[in-house]
Protein backbone atom coordinates (compact mmCIF):
# COMPACT_ATOMS: atom_id res chain seq x y z
CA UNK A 1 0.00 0.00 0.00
CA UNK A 2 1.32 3.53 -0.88
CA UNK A 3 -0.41 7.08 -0.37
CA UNK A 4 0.87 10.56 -0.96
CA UNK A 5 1.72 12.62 1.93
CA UNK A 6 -1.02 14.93 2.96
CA UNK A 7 -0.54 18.83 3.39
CA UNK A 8 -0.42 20.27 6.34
CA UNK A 9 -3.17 22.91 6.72
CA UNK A 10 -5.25 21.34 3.98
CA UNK A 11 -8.78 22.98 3.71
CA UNK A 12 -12.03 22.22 1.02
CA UNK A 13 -15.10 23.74 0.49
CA UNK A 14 -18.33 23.63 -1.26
CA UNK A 15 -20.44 25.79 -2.22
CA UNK A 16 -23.43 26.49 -4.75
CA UNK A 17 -22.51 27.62 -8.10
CA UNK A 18 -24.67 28.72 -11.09
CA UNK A 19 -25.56 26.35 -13.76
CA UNK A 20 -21.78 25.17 -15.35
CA UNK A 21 -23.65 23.37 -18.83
CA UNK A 22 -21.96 20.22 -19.53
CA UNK A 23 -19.66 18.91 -16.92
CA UNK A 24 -18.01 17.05 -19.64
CA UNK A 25 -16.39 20.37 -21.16
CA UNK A 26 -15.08 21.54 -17.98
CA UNK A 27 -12.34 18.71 -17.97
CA UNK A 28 -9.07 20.16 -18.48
CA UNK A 29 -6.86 17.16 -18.90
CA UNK A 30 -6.95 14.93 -21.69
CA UNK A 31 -4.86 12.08 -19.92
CA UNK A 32 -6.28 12.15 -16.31
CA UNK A 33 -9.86 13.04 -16.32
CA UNK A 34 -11.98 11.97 -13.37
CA UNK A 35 -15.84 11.07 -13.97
CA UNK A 36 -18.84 9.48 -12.72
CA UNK A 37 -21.76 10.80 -14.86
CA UNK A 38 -25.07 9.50 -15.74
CA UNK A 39 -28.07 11.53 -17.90
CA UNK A 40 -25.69 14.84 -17.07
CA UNK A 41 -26.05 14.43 -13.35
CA UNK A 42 -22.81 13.27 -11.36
CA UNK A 43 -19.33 14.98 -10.67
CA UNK A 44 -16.35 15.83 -12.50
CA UNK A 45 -12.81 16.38 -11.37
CA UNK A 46 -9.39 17.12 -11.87
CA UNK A 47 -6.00 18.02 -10.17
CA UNK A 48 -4.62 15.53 -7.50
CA UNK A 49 -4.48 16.57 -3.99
CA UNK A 50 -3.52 12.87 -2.48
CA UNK A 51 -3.68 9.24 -3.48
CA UNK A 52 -4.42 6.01 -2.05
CA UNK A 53 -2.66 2.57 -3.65
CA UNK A 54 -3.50 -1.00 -2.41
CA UNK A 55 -3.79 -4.49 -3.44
CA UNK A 56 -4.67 -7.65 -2.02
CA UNK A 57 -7.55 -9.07 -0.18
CA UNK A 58 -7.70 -6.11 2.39
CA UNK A 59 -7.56 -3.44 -0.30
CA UNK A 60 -11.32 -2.04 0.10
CA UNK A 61 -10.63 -1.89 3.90
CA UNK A 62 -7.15 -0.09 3.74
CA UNK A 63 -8.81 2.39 1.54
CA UNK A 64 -11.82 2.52 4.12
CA UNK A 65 -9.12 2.93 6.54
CA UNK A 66 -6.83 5.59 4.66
CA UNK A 67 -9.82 7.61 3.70
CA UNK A 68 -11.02 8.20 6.84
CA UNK A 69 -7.74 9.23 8.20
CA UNK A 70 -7.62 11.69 5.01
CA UNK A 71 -10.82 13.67 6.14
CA UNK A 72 -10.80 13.81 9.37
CA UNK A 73 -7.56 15.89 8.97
CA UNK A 74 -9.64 18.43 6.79
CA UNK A 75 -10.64 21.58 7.84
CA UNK A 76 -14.13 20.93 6.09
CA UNK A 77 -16.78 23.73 4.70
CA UNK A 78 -19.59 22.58 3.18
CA UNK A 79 -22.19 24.89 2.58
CA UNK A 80 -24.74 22.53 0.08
CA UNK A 81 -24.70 19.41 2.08
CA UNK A 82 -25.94 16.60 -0.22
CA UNK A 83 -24.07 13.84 -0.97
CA UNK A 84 -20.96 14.32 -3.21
CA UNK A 85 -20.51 17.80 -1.48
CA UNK A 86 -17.44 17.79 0.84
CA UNK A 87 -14.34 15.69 0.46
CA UNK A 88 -14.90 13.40 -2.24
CA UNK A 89 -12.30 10.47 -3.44
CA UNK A 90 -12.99 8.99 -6.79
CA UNK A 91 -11.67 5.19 -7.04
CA UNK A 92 -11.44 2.05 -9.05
CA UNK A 93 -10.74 -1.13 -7.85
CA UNK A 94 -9.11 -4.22 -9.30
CA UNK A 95 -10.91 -7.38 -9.98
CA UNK A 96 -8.60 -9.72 -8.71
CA UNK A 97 -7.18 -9.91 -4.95
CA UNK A 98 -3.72 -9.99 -6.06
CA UNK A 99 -3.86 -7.15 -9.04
CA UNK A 100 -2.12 -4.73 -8.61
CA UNK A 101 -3.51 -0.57 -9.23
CA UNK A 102 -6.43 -0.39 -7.21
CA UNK A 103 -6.37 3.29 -6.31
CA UNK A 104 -8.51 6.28 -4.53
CA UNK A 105 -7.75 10.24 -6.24
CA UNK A 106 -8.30 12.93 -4.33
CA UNK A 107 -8.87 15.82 -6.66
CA UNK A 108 -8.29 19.38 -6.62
CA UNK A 109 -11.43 20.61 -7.59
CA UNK A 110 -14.67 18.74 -8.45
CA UNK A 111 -17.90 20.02 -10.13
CA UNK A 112 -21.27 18.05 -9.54
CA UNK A 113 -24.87 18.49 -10.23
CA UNK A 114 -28.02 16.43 -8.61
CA UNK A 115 -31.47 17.12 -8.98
CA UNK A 116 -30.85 20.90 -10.41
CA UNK A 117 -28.04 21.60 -7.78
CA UNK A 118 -24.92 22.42 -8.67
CA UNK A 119 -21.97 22.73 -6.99
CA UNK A 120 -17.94 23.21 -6.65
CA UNK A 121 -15.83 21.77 -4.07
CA UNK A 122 -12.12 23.29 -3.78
CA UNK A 123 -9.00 22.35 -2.33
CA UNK A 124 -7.07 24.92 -0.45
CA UNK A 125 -3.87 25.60 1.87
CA UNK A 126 -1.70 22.93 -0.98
CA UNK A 127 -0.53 26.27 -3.32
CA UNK A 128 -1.67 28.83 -5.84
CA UNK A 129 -5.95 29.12 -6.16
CA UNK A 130 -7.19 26.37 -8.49
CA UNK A 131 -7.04 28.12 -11.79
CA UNK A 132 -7.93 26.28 -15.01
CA UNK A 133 -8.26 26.27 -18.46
CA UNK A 134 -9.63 23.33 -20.55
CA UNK A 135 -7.55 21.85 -23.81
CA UNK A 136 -9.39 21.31 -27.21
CA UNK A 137 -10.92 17.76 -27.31
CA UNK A 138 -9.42 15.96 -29.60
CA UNK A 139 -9.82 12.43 -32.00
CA UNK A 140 -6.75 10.30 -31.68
CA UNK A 141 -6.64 9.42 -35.56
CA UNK A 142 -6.66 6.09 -37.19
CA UNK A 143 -6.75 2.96 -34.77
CA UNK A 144 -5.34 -0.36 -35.23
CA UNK A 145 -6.41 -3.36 -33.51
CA UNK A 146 -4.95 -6.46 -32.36
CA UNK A 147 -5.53 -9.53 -30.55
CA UNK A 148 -5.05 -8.95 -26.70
CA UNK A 149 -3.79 -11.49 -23.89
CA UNK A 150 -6.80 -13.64 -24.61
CA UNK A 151 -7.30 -14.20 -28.14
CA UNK A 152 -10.77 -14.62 -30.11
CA UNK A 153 -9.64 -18.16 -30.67
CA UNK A 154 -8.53 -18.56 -26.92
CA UNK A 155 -11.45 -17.02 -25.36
CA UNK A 156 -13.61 -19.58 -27.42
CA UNK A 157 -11.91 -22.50 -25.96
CA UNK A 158 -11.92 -21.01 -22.74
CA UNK A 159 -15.83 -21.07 -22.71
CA UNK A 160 -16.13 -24.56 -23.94
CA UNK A 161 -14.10 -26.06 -21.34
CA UNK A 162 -15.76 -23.38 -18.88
CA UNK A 163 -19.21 -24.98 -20.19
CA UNK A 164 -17.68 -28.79 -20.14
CA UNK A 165 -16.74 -27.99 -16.06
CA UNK A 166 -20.00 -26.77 -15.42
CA UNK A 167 -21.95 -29.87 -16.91
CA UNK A 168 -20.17 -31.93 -14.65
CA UNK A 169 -21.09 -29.90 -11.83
CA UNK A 170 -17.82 -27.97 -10.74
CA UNK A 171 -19.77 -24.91 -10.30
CA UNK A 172 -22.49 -23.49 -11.68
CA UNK A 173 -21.23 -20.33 -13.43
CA UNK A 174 -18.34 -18.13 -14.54
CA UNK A 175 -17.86 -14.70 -16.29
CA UNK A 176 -15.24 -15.22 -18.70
CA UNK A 177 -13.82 -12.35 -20.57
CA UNK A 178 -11.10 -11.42 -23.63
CA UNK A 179 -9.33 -8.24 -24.59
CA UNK A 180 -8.55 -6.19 -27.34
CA UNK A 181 -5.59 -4.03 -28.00
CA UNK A 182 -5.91 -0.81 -29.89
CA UNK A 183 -3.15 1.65 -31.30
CA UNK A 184 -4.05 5.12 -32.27
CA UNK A 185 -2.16 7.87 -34.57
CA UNK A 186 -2.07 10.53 -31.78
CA UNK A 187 -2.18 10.19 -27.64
CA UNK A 188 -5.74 8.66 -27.23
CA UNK A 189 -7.40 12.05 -25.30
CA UNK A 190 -10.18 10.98 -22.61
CA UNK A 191 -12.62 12.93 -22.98
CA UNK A 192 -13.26 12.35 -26.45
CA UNK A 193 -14.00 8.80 -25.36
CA UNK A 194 -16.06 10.04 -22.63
CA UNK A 195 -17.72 11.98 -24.77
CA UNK A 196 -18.78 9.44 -27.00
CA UNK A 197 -19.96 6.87 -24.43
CA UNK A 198 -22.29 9.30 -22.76
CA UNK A 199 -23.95 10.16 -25.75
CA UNK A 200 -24.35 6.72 -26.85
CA UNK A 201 -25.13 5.13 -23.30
CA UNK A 202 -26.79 8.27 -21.34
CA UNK A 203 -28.31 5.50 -19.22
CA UNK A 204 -25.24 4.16 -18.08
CA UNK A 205 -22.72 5.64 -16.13
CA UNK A 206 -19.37 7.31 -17.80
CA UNK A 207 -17.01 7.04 -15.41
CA UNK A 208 -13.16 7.69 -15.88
CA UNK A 209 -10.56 7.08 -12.97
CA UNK A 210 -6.58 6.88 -13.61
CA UNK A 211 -6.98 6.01 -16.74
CA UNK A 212 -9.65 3.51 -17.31
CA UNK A 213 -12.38 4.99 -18.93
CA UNK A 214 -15.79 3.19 -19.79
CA UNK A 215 -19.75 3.46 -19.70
CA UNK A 216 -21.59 0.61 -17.24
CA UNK A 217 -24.99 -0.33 -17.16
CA UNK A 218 -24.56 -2.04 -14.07
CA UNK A 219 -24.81 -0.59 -10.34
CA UNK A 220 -22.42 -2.57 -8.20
CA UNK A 221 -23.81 -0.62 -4.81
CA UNK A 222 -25.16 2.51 -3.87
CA UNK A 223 -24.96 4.17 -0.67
CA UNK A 224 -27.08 7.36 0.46
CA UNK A 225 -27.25 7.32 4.25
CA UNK A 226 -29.14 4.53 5.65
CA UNK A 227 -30.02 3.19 2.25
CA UNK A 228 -27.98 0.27 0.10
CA UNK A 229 -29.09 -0.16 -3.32
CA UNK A 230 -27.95 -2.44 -6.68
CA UNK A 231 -28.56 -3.61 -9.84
CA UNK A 232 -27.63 -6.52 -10.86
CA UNK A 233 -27.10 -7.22 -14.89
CA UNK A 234 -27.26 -10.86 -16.02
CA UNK A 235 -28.29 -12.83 -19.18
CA UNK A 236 -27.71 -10.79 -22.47
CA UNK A 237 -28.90 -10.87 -25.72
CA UNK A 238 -27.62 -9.22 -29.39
CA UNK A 239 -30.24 -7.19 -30.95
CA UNK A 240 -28.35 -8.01 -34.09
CA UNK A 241 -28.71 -5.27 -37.04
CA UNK A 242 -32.39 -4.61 -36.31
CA UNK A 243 -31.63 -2.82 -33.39
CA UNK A 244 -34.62 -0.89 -31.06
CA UNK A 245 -37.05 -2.70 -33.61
CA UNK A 246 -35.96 -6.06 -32.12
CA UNK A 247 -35.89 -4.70 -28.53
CA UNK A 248 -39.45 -5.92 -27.81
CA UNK A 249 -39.05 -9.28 -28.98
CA UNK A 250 -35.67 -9.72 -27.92
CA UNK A 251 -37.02 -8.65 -24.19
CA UNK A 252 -39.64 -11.35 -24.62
CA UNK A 253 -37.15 -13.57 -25.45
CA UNK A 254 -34.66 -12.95 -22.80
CA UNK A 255 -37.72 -13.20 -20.17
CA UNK A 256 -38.57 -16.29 -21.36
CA UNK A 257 -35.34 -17.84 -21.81
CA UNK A 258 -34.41 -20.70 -19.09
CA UNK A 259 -30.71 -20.53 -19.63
CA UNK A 260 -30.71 -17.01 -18.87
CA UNK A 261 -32.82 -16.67 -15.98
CA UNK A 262 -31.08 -19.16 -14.39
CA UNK A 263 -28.10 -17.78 -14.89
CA UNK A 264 -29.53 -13.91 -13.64
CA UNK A 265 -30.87 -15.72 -10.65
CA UNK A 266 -26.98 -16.78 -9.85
CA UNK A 267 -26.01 -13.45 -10.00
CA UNK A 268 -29.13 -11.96 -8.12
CA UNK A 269 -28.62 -14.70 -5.01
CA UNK A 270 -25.20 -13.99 -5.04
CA UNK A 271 -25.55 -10.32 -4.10
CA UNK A 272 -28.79 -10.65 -1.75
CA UNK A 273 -26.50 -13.32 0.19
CA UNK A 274 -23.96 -10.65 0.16
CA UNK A 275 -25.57 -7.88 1.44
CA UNK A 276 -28.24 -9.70 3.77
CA UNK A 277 -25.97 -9.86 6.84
CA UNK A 278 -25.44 -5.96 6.13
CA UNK A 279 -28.87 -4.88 6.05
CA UNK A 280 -31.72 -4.24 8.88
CA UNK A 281 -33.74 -5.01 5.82
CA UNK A 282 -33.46 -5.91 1.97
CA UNK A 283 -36.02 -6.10 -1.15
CA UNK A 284 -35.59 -8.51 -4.15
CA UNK A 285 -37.88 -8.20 -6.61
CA UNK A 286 -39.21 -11.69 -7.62
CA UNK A 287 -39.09 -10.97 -11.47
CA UNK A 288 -36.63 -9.45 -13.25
CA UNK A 289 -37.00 -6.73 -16.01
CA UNK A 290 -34.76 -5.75 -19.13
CA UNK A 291 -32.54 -2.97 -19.69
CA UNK A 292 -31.94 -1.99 -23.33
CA UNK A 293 -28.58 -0.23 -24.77
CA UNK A 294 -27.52 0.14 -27.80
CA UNK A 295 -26.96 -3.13 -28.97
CA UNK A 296 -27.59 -5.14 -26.40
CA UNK A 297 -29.90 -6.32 -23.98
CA UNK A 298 -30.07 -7.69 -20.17
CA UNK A 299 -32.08 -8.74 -17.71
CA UNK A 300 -31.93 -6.58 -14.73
CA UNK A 301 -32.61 -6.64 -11.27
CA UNK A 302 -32.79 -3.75 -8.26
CA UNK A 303 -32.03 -4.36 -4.95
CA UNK A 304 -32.78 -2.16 -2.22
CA UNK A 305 -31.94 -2.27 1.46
CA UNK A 306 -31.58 -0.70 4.95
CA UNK A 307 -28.60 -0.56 6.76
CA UNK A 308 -28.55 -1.02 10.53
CA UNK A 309 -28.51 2.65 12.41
CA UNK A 310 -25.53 1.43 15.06
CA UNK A 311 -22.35 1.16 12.82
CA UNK A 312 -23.77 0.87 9.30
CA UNK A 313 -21.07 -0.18 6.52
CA UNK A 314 -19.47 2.56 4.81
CA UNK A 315 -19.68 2.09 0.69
CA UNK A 316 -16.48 1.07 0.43
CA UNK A 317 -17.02 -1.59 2.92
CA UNK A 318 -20.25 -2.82 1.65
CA UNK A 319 -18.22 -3.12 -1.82
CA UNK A 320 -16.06 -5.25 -0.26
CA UNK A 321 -18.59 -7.76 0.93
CA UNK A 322 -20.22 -8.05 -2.44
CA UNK A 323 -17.49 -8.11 -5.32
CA UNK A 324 -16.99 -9.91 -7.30
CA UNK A 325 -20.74 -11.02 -7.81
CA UNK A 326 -21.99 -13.93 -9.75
CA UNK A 327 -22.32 -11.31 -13.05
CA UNK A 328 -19.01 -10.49 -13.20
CA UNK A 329 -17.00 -13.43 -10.98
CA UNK A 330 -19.52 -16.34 -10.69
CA UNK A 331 -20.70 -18.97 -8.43
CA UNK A 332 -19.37 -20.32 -6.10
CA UNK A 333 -17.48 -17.36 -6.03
CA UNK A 334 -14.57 -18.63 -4.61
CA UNK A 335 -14.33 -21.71 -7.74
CA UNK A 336 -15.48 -19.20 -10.36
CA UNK A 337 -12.55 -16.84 -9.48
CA UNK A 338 -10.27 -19.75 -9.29
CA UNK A 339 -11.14 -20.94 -13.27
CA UNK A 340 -11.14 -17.37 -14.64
CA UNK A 341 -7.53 -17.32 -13.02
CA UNK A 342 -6.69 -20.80 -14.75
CA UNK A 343 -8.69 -20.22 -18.16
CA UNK A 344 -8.37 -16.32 -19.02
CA UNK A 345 -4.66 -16.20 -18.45
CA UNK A 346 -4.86 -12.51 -18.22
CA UNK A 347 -5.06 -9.96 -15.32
CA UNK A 348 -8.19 -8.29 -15.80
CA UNK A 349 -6.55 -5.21 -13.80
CA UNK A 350 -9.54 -2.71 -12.99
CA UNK A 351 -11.93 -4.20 -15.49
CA UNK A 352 -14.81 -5.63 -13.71
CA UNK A 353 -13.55 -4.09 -10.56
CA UNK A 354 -15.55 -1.27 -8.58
CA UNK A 355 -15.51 2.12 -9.97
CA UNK A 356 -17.13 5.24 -8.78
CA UNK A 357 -16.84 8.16 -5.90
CA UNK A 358 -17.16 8.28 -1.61
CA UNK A 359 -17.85 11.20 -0.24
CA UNK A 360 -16.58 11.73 3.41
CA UNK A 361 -19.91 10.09 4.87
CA UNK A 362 -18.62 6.86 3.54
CA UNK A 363 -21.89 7.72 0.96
CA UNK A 364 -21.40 7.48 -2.33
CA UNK A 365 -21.62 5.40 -5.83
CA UNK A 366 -19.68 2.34 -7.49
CA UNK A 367 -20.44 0.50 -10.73
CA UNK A 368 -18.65 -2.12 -12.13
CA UNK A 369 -15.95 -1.41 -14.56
CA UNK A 370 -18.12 -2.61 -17.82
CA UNK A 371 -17.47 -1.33 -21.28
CA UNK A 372 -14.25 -0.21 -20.52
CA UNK A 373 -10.91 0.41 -22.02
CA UNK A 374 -7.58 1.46 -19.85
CA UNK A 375 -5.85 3.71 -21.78
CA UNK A 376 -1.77 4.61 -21.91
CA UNK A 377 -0.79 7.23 -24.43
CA UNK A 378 -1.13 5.86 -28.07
CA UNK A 379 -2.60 2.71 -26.64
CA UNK A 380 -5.58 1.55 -25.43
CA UNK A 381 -6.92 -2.10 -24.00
CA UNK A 382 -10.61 -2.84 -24.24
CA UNK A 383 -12.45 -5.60 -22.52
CA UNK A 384 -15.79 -7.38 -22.91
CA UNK A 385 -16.96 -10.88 -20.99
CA UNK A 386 -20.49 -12.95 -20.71
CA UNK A 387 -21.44 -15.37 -17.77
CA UNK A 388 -21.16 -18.53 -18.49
CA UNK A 389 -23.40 -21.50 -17.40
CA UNK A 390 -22.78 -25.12 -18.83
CA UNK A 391 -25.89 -24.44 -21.51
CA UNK A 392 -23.36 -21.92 -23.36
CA UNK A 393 -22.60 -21.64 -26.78
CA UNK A 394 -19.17 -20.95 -27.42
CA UNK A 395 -20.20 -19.21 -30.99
CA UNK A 396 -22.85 -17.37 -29.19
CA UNK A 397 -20.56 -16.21 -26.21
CA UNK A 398 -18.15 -14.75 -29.05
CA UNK A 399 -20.80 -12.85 -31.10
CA UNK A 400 -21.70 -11.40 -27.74
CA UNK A 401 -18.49 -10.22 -26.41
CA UNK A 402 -17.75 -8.52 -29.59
CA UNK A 403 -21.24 -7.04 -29.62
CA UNK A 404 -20.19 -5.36 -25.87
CA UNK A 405 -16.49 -4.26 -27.44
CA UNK A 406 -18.07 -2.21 -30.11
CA UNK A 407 -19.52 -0.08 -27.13
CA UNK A 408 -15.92 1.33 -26.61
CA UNK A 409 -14.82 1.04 -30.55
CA UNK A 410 -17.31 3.00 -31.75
CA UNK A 411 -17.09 5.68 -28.89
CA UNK A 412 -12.68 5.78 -29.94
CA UNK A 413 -13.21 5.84 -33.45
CA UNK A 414 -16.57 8.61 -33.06
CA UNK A 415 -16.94 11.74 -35.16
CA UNK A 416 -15.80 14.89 -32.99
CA UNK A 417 -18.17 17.64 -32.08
CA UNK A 418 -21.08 15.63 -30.51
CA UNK A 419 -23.05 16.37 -27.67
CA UNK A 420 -22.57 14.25 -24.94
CA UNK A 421 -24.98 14.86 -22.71
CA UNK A 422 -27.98 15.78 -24.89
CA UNK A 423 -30.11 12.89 -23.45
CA UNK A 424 -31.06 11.03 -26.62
CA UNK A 425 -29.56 7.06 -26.63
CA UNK A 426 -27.94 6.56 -30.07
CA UNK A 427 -29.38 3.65 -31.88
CA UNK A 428 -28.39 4.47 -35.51
């Protein structure tokens, strides 16, 4: 574990601010943006005022740990009071116990709207007044792409013998994934990529953290107080070239389809199980519904809970408990985990991994790392998976892999000068 030191006489305030526009445009940095937008509402950030860099099994509780060490040495104003005001950290967590790069950012200066509030929260007492101005956006050229770690060919085997394992009753599901490697011309710029996801996905949440940068549909945990809340993603299907005019019938179809209820149920149990023995209280709904993006389509579940009003588990803590679920690890989680080791030959780094913002109320918001690429300069790695249950096809799990990798392709190779945060979900 490493952090930065933290300056002495370190103050940060909030306060109300008039409408901004698009957060997206106030990011100054191509390389190093920090995001967590959904619909237009979230926060945006940039500067570094400290860090926080763990790995291993006790990495969500040494961050716990290390952020609240961090705040309670503030000298705090916070004249909005919601949460995201305050001291906020924005993190991203590996997938796997012994990966390392699982990291909190404190930054500088974040801007956030909620619910027609808008706000800006500003470092002080660490050197000259945050002053900014933002670079020009820009396209990072032609792209090449090449086979990553896990090949096509590779992660097709993978998900036969994954299937074969599962027949015979090893366990009863695994999310497998593959990666792709992209080159670009120029320095691949964030926010361009950012850009594109929101407008495509403004649904999902657009998150970028140290690098990775990616749009998920999927709610790992939510924390607001006393409240918990999920949603779980689980069974997929392509809506092919037809699009939102297969949407219906592809819903019907998912619905209906054995193989992947079963295989949402997993993931759904999994994270009820999970949270249970942190929660006064917890609702499941009984029937899931479907969530439709661009191309694809899952079924969807959303858990809410209560947390206990002596001692209730910070976010970061409640994370901890519940990754990796059955959607993105498996189950039993402990066996699942154990064959993606074995069969992906790959570290996943922060893909699949928590990703999101605490506030210094241990509130706050993580998704997991979904349509996702880490970028590095020129290059770029993008990763896709499915869950896996021993009815899988391994042509089928293909198709839909590279159905969830042309989330991020088409968002790196997008036409400059969109709006990102115009509301309207892509389909074309």
């Amino acid at each position: 574990m490493t952090t930065a030191p933290l300056p002495a006489g370190l103050g940060v305030r909030t306060r109300l601010v008039e409408e901004p526009g698009r957060l997206l445009d106030l990011l100054p940095d191509a390389q190093n943006p920090l995001c967590w937008l959904r619909e237009g509402e979230g926060v945006v950030g940039w500067g570094e005022v400290a860090r926080f860099t763990g790995a291993g099994a006790s990495r969500f509780a040494d961050a716990d740990a290390w952020w609240r060490r961090f705040v309670a040495k503030l000298d705090v104003t916070d004249e909005v009071g919601v949460p995201g005001t305050g001291p906020l950290a924005f993190a991203s967590f590996t997938f796997a116990d012994d990966s390392p790069g699982s990291v909190l950012v404190v930054p500088r200066v974040v801007v956030g709207r909620r619910g027609g509030v808008c706000w800006i929260t500003e470092f002080s007492g660490d050197g000259p007044s945050a002053v900014w101005s933002v670079s020009p956006v820009q396209p990072s050229g032609p792209i090449r792409y090449s086979d990553g770690e896990m090949t096509v060919a590779g992660y097709r085997s993978a998900v036969a013998e994954a299937a074969r394992r599962m027949s015979r009753g090893e366990l009863a599901k695994a999310a497998l994934a593959h990666d792709l490697l992209a080159v670009a011309e120029r320095p691949f710029d964030g926010r361009f990529l950012l850009a594109g996801l929101a407008r495509r996905y403004p649904t999902c949440w657009s998150f970028a953290v140290d690098g990775l940068v990616g749009a998920t549909p999927e709610l790992l945990v939510r924390r607001s107080g006393g409240t918990v809340s999920a949603r779980v993603l689980a069974g997929t299907s392509w809506l092919g070239e037809g699009g939102a005019a297969d949407a219906e019938g592809v819903a019907q179809q998912l619905l209906a389809s054995a193989k992947d209820r079963h295989e949402h149920a997993l993931a759904v149990d999994s994270l009820a199980d999970s949270l249970r023995p942190l929660c006064a209280s917890l609702e499941v709904p009984e029937v899931p519904s479907v969530v439709e993006l661009r191309n694809v389509s899952h079924l969807a579940t959303d858990v809410r809970g209560t947390l206990p009003a002596e001692s209730p588990a910070s976010l970061l803590l409640l994370a901890e408990a519940v990754h990796p679920t059955a959607a993105v690890g498996g189950t039993p989680r402990e066996a699942a985990v154990a064959l993606i080791a074995e069969l992906e030959s790959m570290d996943r780094g922060r893909y699949a991994g928590p990703v999101g913002w605490v506030d210094a109320e241990g509130d706050g918001e993580l998704g997991v790392a979904l349509r996702c690429a880490q970028l590095d300069g020129r290059y770029a790695r993008l990763y896709a998976g499915c869950g896996i249950v021993a009815e899988s096809d391994p042509d089928t799990e293909v198709r839909e892999a590279a159905a969830k990798l042309l989330a991020v392709r088409e968002a790196l190779e997008d036409e400059p000068g969109v709006d990102p945060e115009d509301g309207r979900e892509d389909r074309g």
